[in-house]
Protein backbone atom coordinates (compact mmCIF):
# COMPACT_ATOMS: atom_id res chain seq x y z
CA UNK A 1 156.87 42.63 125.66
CA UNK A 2 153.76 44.52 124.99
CA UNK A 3 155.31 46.97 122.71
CA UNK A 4 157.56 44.48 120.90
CA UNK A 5 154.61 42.30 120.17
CA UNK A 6 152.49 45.41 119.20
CA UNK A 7 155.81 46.95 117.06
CA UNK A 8 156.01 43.38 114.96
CA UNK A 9 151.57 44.04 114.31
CA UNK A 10 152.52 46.91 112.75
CA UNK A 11 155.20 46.37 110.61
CA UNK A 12 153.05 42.99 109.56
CA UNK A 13 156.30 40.98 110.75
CA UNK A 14 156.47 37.70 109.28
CA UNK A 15 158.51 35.05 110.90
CA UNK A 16 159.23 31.16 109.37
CA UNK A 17 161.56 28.23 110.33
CA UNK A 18 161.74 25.27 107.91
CA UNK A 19 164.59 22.81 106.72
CA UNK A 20 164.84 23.97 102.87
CA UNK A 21 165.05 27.47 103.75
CA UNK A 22 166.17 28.26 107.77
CA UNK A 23 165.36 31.07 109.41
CA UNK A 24 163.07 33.63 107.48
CA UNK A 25 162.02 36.74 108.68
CA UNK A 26 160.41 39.90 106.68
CA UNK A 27 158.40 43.04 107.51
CA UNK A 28 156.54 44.84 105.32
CA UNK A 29 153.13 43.30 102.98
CA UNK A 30 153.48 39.85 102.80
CA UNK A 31 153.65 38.17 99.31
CA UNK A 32 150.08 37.46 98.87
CA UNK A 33 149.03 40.97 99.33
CA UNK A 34 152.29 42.25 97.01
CA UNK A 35 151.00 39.72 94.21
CA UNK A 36 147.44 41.68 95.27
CA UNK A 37 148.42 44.88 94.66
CA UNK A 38 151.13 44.22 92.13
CA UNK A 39 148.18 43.64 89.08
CA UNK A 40 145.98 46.44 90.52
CA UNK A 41 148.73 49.09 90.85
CA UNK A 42 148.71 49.43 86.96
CA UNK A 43 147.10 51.23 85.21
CA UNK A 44 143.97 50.53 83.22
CA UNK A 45 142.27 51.52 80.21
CA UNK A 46 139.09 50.86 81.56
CA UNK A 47 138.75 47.75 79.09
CA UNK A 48 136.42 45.38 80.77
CA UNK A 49 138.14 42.35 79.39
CA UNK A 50 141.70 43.26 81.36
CA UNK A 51 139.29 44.22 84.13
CA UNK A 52 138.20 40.61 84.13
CA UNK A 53 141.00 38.89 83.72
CA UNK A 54 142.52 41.03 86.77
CA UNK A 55 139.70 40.47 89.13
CA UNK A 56 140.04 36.79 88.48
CA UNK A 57 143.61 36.76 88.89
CA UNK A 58 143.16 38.73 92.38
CA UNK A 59 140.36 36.91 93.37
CA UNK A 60 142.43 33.94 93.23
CA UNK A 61 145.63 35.45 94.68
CA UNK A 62 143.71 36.82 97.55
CA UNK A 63 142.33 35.19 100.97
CA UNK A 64 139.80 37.92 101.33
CA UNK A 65 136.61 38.33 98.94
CA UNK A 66 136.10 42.06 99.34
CA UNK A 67 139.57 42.77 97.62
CA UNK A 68 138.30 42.12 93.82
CA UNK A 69 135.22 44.52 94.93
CA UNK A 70 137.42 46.88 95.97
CA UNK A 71 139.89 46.74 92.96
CA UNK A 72 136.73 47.02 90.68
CA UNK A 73 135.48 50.06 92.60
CA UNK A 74 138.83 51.52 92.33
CA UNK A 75 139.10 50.94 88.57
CA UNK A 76 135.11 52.37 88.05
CA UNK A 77 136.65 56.01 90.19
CA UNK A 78 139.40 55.68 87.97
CA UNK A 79 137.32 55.42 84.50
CA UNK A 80 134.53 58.08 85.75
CA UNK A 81 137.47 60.68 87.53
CA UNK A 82 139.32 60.35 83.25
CA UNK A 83 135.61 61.32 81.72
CA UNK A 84 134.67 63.60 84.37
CA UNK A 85 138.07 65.61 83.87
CA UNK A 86 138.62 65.42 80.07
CA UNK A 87 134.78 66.87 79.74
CA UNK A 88 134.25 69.75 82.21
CA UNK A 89 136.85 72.55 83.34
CA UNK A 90 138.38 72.45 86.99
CA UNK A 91 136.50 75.46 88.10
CA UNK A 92 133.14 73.78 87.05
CA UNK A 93 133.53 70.68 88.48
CA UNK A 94 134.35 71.92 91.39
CA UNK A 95 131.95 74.81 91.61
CA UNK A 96 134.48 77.20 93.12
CA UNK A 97 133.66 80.77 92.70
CA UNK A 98 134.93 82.67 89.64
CA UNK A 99 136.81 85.17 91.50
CA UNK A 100 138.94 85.42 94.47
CA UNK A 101 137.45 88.10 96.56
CA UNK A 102 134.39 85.56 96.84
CA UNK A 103 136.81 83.17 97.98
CA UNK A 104 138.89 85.13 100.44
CA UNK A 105 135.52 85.99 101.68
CA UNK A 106 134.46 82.71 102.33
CA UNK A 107 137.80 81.30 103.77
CA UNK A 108 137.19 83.99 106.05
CA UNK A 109 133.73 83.06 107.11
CA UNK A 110 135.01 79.95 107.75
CA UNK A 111 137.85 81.01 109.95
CA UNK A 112 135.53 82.93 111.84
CA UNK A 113 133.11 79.85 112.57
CA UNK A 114 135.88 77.89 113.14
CA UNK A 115 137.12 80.34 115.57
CA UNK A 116 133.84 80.95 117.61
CA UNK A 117 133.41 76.98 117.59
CA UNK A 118 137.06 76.88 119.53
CA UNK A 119 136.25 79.21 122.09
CA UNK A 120 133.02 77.90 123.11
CA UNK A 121 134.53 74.09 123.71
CA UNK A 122 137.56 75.78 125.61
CA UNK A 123 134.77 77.82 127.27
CA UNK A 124 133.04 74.47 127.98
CA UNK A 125 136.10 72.59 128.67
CA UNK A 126 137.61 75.13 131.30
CA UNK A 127 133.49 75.17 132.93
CA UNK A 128 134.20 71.63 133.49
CA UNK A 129 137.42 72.13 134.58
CA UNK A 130 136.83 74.27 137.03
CA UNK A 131 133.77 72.19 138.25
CA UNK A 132 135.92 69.10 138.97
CA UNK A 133 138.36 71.25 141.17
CA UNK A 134 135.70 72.89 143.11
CA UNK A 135 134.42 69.30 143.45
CA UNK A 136 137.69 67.95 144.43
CA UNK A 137 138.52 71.05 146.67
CA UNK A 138 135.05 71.00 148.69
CA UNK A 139 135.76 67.04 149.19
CA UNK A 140 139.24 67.82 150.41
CA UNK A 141 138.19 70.44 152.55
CA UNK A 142 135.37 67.81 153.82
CA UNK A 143 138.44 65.22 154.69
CA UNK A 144 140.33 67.87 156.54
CA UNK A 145 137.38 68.79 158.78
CA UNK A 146 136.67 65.71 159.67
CA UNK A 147 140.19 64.71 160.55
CA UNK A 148 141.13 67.37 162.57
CA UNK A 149 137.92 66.83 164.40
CA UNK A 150 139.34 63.48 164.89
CA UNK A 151 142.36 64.79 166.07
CA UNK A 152 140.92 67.02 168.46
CA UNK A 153 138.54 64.61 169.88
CA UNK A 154 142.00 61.88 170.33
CA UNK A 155 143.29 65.04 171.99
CA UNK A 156 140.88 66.26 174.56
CA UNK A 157 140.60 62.24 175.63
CA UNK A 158 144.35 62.51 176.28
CA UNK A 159 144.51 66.06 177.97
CA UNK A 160 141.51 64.31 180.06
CA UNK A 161 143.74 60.91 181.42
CA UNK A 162 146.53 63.67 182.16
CA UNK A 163 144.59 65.83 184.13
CA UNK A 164 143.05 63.16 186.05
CA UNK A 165 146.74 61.76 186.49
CA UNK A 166 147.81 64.74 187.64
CA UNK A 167 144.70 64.94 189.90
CA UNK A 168 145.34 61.67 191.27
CA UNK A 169 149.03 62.03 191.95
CA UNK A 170 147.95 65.80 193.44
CA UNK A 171 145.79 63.78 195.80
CA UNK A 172 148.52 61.23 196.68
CA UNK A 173 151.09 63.59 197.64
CA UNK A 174 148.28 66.06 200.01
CA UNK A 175 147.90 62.75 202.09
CA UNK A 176 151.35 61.76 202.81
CA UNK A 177 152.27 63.15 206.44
């Protein structure tokens, strides 16, 4: 029941029952959040007066406030990412070096760090491994000790009762005539 409930969370499973239209079931974004997304999806040419009118129309469409700030972040990216691109080249935007045994070099370094980073956590992570099983092992050892002692003591107490049976039964029979 746990996963079914969980499975219909995810897939934002939307159930209704009502006399005009019966049974209605769909998955998926509801239609509030389609008529959300629906004005936001297209395009923009960063006019502010379409960027009005759309954060408007989405502020009334939509139950949550943060959505229209959102859209209007999304559509200030969008206007700075078209001036940032159409004005500077790719490699100086993104400050990559000029030639590519700089970059093999550094792709390399970076390997290498990642690398040494690895080993020390498995390092780390088999320390602590092998800390919980000595742990576990001297505690084990600890349990066995003491129940064997147990089961000697229960032991000697019975080998005692026998030997005095015997003793007493020895002692019985040397009397008889």
């Amino acid at each position: 029941m746990l996963v079914l409930g969980v499975s219909a969370g995810i897939a934002n499973l939307d159930v209704h029952y009502d006399a005009r239209n019966g049974l209605s079931v769909r998955t998926g974004w509801s239609k509030s959040a389609g008529a959300v997304a629906s004005p936001a999806s297209t395009p923009n040419s960063g006019a502010s007066k379409d960027t009005a009118s759309t954060l408007t129309s989405l502020t009334s469409a939509s139950d949550a406030p943060w959505r229209a700030e959102l859209i209007a972040l999304r559509e200030q990216l969008r206007s700075e990412m078209h001036s940032t691109a159409s004005s500077t080249p790719i490699a100086a935007r993104s400050g990559a070096p000029a030639n590519d045994v700089e970059i093999v070099r550094r792709v390399k370094a970076l390997i290498d760090e990642s690398e040494r980073r690895q080993q020390t956590e498995l390092a780390l992570r088999v320390a602590e491994v092998l800390r919980d099983v000595s742990a576990r092992r001297d505690a084990d050892l600890r349990k066995i000790d003491q129940n064997l002692g147990l089961m000697l003591d229960r032991t000697g107490v019975e080998v005692m009762k026998n030997r005095q049976m015997i003793d007493f039964y020895l002692q019985r029979v040397s009397q008889r005539p």
